[in-house]
PDB file of N, CA and C in Angstrom:
ATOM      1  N   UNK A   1      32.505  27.603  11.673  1.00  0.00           N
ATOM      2  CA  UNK A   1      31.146  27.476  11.178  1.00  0.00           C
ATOM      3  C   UNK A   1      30.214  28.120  12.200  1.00  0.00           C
ATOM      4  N   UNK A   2      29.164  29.166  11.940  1.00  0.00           N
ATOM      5  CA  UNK A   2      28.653  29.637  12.833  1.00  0.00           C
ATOM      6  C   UNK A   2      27.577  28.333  13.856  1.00  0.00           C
ATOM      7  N   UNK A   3      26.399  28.792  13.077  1.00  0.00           N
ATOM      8  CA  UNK A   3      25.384  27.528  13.391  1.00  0.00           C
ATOM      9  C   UNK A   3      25.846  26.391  12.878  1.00  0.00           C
ATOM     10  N   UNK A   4      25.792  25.354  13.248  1.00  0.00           N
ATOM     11  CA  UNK A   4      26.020  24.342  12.229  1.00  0.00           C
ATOM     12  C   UNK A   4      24.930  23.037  12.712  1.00  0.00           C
ATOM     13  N   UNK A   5      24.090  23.393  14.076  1.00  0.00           N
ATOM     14  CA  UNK A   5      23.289  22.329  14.668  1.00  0.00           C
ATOM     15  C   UNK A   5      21.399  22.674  13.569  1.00  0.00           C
ATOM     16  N   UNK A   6      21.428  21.113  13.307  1.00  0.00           N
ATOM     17  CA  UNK A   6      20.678  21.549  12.241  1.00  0.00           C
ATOM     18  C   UNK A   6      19.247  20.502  13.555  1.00  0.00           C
ATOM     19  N   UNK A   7      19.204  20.173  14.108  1.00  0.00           N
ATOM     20  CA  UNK A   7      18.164  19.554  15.065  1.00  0.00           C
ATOM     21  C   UNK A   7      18.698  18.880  16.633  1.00  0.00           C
ATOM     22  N   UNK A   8      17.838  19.660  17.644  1.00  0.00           N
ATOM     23  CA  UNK A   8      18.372  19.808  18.856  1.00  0.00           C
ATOM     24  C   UNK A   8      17.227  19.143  19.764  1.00  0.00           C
ATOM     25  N   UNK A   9      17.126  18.452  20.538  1.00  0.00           N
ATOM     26  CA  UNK A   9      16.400  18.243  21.871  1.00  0.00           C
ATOM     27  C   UNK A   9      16.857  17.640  22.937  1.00  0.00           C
ATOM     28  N   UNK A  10      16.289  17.649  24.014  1.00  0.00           N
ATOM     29  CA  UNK A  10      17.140  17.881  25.778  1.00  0.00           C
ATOM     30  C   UNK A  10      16.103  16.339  25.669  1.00  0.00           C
ATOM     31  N   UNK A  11      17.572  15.598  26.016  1.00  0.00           N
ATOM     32  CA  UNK A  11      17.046  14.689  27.100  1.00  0.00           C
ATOM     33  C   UNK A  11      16.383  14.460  28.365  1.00  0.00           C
ATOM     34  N   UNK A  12      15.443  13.586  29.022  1.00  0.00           N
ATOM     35  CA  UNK A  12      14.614  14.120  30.236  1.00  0.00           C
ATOM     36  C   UNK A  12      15.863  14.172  31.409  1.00  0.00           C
ATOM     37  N   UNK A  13      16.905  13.899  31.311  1.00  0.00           N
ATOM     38  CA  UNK A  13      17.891  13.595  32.872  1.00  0.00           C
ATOM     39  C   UNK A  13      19.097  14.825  32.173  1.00  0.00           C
ATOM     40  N   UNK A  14      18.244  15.653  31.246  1.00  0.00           N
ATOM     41  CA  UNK A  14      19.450  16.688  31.062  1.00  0.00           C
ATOM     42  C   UNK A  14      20.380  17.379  29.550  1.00  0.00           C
ATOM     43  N   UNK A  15      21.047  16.430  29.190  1.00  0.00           N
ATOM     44  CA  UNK A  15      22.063  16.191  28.459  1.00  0.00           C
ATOM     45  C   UNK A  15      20.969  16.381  26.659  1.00  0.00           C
ATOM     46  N   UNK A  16      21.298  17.147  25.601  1.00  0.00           N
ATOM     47  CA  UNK A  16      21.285  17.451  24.246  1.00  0.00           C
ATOM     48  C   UNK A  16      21.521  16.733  23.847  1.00  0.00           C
ATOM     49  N   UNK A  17      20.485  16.531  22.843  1.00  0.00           N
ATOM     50  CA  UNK A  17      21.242  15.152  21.669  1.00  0.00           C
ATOM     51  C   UNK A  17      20.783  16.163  20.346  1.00  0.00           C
ATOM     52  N   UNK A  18      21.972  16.271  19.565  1.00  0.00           N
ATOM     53  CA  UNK A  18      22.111  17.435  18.666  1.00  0.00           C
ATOM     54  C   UNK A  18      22.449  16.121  17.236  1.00  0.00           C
ATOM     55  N   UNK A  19      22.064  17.035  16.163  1.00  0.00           N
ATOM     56  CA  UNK A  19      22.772  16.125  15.231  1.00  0.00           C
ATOM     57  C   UNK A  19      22.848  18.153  14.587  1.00  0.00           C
ATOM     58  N   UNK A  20      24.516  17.576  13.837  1.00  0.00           N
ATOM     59  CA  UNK A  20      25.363  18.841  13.950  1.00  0.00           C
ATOM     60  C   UNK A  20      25.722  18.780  12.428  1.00  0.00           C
ATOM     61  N   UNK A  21      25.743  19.698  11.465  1.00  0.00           N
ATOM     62  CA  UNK A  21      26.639  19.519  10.309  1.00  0.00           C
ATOM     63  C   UNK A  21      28.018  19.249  10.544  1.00  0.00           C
ATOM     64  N   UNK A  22      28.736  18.882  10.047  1.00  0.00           N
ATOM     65  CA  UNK A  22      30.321  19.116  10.012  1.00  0.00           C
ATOM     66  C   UNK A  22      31.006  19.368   8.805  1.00  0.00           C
ATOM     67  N   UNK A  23      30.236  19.310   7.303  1.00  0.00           N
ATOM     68  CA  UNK A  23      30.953  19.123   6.200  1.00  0.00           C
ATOM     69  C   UNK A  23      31.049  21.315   6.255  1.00  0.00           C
ATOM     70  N   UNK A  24      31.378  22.056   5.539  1.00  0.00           N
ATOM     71  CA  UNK A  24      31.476  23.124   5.447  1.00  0.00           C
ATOM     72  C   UNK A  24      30.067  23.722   4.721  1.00  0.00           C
ATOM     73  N   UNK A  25      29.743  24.937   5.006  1.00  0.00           N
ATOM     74  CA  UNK A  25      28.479  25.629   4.443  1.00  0.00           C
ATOM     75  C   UNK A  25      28.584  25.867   2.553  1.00  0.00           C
ATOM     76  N   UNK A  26      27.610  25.135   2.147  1.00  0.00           N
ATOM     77  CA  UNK A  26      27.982  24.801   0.262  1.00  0.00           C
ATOM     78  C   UNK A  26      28.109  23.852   0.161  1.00  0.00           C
ATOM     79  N   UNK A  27      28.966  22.947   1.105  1.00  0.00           N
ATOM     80  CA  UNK A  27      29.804  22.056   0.084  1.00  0.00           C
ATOM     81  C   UNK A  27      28.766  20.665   0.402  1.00  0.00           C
ATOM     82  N   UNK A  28      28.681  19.846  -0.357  1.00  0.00           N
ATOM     83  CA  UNK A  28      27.914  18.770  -0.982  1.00  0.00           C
ATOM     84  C   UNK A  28      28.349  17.581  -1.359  1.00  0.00           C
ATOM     85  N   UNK A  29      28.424  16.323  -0.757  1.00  0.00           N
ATOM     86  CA  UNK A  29      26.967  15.903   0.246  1.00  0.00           C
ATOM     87  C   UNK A  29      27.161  16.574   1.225  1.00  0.00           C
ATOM     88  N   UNK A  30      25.892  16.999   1.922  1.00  0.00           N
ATOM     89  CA  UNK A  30      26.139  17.392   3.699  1.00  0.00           C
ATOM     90  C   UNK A  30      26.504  15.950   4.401  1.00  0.00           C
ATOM     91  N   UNK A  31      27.239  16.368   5.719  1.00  0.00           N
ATOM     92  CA  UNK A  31      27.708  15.397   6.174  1.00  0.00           C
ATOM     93  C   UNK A  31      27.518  15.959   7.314  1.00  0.00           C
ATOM     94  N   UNK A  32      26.854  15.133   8.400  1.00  0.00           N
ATOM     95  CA  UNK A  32      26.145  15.478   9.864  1.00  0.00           C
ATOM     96  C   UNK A  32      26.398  14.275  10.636  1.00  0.00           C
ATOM     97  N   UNK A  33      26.733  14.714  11.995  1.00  0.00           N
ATOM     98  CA  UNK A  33      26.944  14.430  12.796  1.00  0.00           C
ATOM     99  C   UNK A  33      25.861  14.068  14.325  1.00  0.00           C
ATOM    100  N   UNK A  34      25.151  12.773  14.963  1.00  0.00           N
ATOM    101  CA  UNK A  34      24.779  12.674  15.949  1.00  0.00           C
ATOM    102  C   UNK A  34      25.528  12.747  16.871  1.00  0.00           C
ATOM    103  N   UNK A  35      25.464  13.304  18.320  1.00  0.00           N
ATOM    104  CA  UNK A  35      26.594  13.619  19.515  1.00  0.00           C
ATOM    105  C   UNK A  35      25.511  13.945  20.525  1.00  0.00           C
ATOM    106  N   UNK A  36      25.652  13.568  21.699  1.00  0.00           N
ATOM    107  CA  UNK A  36      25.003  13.937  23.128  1.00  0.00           C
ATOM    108  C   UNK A  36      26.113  14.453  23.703  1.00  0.00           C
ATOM    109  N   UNK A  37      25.681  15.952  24.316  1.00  0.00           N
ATOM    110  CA  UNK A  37      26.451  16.836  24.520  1.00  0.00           C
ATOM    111  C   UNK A  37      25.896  16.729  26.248  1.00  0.00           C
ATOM    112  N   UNK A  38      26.362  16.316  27.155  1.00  0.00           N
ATOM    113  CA  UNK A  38      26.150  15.683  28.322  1.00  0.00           C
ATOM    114  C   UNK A  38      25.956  17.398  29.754  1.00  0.00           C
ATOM    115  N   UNK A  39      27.208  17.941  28.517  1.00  0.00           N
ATOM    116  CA  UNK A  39      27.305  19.493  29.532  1.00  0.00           C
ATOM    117  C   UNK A  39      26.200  20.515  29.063  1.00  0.00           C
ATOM    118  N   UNK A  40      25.094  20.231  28.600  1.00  0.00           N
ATOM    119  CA  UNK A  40      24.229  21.090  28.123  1.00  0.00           C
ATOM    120  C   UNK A  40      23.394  21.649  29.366  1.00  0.00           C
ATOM    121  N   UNK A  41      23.558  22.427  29.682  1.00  0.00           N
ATOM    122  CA  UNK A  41      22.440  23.007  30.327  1.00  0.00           C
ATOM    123  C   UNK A  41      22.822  23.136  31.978  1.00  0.00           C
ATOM    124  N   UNK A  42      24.396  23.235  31.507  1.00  0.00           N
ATOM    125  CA  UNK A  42      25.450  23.338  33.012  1.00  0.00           C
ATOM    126  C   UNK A  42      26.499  24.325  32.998  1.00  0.00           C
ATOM    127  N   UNK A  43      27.203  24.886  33.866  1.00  0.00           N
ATOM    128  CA  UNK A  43      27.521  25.818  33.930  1.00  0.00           C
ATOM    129  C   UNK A  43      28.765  25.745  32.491  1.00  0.00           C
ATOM    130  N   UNK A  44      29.252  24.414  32.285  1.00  0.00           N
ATOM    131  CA  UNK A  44      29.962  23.677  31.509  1.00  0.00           C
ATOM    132  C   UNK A  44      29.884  24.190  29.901  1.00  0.00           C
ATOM    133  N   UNK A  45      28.767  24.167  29.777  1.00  0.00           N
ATOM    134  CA  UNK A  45      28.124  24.190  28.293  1.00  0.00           C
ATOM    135  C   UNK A  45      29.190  25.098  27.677  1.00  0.00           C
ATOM    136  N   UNK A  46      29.402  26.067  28.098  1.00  0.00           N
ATOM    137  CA  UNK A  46      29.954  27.062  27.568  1.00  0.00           C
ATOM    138  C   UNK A  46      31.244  27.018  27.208  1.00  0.00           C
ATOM    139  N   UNK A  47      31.907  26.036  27.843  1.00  0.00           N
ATOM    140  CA  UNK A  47      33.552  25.789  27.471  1.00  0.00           C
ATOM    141  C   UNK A  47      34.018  25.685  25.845  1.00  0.00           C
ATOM    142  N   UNK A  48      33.051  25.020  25.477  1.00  0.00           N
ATOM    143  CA  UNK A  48      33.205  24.812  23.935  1.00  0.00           C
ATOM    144  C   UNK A  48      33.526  23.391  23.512  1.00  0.00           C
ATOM    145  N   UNK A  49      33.917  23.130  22.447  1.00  0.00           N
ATOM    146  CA  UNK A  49      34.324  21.916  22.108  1.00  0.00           C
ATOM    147  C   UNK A  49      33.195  20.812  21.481  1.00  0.00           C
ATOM    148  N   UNK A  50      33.053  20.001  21.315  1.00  0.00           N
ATOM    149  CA  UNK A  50      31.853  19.235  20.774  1.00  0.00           C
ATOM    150  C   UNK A  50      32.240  17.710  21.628  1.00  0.00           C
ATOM    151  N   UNK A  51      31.305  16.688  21.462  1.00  0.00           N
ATOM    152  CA  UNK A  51      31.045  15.819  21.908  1.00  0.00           C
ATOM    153  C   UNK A  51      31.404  14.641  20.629  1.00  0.00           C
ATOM    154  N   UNK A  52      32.245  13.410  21.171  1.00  0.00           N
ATOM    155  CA  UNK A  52      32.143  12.407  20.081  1.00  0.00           C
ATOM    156  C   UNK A  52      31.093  12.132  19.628  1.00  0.00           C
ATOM    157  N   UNK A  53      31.168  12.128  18.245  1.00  0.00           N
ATOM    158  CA  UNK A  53      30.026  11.942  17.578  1.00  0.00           C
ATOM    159  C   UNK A  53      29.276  10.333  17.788  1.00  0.00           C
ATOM    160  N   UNK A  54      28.261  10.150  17.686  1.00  0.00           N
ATOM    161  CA  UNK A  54      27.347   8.732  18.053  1.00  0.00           C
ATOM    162  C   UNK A  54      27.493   8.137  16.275  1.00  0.00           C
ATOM    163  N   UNK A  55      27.271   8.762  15.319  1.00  0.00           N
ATOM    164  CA  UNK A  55      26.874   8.474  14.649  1.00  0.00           C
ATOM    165  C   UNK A  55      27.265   9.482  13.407  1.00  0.00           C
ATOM    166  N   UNK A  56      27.656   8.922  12.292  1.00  0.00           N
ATOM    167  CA  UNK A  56      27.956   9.880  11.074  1.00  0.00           C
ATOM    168  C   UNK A  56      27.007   9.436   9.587  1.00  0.00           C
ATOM    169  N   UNK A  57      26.360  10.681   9.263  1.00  0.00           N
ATOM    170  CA  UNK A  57      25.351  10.560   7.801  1.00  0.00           C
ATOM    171  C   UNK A  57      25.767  11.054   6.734  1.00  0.00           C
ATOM    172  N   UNK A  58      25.652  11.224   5.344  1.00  0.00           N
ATOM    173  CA  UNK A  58      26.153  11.818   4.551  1.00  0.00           C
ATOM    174  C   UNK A  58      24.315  11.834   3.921  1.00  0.00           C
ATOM    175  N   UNK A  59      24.388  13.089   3.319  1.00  0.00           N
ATOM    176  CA  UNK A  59      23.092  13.040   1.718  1.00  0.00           C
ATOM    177  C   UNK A  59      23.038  14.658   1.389  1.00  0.00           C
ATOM    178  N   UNK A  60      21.914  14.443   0.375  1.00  0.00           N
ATOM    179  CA  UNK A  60      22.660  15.670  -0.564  1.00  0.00           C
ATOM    180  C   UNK A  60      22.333  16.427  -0.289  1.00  0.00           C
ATOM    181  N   UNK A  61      21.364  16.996   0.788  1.00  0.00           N
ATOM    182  CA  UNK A  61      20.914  18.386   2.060  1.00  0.00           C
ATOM    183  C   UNK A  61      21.053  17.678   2.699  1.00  0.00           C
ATOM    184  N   UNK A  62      20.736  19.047   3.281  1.00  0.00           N
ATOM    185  CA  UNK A  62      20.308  19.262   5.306  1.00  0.00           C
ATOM    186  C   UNK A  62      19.166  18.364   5.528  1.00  0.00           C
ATOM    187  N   UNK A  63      18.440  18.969   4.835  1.00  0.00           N
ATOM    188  CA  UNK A  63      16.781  18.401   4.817  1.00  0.00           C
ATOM    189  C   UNK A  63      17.176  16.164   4.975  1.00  0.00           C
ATOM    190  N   UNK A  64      18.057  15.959   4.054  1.00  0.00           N
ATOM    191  CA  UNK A  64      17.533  14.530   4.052  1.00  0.00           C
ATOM    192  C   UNK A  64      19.046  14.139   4.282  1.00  0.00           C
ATOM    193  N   UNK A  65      19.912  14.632   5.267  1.00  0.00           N
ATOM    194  CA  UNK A  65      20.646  13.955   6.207  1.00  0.00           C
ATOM    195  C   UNK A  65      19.716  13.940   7.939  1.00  0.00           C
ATOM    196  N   UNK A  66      19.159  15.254   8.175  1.00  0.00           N
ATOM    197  CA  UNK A  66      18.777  15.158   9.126  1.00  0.00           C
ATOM    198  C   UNK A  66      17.664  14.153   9.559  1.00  0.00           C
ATOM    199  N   UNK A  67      16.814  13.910   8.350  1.00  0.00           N
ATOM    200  CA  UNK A  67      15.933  12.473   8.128  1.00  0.00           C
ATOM    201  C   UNK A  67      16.282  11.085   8.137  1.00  0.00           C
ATOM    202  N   UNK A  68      17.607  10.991   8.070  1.00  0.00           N
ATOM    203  CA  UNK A  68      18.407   9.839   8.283  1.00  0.00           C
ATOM    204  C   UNK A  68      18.556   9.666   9.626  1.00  0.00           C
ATOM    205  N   UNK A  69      18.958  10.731  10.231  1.00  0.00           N
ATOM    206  CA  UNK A  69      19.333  10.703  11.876  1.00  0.00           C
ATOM    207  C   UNK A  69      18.558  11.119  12.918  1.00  0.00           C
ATOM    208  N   UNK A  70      17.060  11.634  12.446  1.00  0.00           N
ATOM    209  CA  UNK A  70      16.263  12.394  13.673  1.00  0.00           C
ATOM    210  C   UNK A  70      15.382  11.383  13.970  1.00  0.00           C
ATOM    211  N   UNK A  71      15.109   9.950  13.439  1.00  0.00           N
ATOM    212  CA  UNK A  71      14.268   8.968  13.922  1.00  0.00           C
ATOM    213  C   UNK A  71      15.019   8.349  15.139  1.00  0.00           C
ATOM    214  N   UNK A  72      16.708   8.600  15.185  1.00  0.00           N
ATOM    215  CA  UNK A  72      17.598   7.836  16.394  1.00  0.00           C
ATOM    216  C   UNK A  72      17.384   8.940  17.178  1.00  0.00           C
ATOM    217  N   UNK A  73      17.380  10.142  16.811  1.00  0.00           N
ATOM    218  CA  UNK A  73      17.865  11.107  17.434  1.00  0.00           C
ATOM    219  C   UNK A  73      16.545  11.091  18.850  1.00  0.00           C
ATOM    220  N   UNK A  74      15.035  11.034  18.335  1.00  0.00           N
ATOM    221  CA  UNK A  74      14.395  11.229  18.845  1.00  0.00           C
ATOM    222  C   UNK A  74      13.929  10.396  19.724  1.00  0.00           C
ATOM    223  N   UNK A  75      14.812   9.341  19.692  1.00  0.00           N
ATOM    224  CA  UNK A  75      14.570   7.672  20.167  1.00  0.00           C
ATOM    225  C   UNK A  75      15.337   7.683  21.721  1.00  0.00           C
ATOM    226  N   UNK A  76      14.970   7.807  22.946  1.00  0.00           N
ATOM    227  CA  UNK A  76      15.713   8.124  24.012  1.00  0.00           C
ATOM    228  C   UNK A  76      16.861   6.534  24.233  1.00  0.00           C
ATOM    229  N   UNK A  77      15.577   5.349  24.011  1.00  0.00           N
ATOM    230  CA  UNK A  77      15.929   4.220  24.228  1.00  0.00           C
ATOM    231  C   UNK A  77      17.306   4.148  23.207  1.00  0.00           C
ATOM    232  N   UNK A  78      17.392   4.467  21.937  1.00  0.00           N
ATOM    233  CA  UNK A  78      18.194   4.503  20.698  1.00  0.00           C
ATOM    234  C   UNK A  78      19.329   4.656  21.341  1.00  0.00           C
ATOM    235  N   UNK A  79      19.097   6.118  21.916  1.00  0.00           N
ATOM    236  CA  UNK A  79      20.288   6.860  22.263  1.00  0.00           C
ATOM    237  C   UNK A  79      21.037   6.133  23.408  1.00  0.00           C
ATOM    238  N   UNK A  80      20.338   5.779  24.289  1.00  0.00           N
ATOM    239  CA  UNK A  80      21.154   5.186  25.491  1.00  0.00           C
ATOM    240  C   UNK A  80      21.749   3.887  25.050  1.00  0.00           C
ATOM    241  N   UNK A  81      21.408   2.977  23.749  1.00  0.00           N
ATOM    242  CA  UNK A  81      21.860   1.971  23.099  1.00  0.00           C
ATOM    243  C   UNK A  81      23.228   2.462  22.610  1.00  0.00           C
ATOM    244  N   UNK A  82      23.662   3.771  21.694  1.00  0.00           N
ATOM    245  CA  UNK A  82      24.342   4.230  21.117  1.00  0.00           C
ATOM    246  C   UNK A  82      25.495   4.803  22.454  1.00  0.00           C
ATOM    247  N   UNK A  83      25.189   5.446  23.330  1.00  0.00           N
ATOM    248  CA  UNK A  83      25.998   5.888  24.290  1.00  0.00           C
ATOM    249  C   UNK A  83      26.728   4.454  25.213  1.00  0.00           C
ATOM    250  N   UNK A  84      26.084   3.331  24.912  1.00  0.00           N
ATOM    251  CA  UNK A  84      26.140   2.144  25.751  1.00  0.00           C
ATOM    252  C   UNK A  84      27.733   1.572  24.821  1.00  0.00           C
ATOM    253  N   UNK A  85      27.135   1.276  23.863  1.00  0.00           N
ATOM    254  CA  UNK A  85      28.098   0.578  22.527  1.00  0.00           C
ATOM    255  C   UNK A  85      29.071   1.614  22.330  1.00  0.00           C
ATOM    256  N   UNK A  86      29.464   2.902  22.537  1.00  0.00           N
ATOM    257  CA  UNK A  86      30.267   3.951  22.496  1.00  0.00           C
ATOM    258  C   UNK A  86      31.105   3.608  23.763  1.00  0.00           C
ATOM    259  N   UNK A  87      30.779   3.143  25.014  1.00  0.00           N
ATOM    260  CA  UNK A  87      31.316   3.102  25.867  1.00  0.00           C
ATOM    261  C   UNK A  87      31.293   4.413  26.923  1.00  0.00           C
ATOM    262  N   UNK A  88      30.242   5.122  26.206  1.00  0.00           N
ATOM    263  CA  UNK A  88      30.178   6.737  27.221  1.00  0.00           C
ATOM    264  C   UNK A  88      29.298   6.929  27.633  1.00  0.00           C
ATOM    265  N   UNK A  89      29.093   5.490  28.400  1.00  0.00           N
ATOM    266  CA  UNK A  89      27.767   5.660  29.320  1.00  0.00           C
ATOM    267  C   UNK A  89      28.031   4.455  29.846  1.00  0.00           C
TER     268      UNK A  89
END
């Protein structure tokens, strides 16, 4: 999948919190993915691979999966709740 990050912003201590498609380009419901990608913005980034996902959405776009997940997404406190209960933090 080329692009598949449908909303991106940098945490203040570093680390991306992306919410990512994963279902294939067409196919319906979209199904997206929250993940803090910790190697963002390190020499790291580049290795590849993705980050366990925090969180999984399904709906029938882009548009209103990413509305499901960009109120956590944008939530720093959220996120460090979600990375806490994940155990990857």
């Amino acid at each position: 999948m080329p692009n598949s990050t449908l909303y991106e912003r940098s945490l203040p201590h570093g680390p991306a919190v992306r919410i990512r498609r994963v279902s294939a380009p067409g196919t319906l419901p979209v199904t997206a993915v929250l993940e803090v990608d910790r190697r963002a913005g390190t020499p790291r980034a580049s290795i590849g691979g993705h980050p366990p996902p925090l969180l999984t959405a399904n709906a029938a776009n882009e548009t209103d999966v990413v509305e499901k997940l960009q109120h956590i997404a944008a939530d720093d406190a959220e996120i460090a709740r979600l990375l806490s209960q994940s155990g990857l933090r």
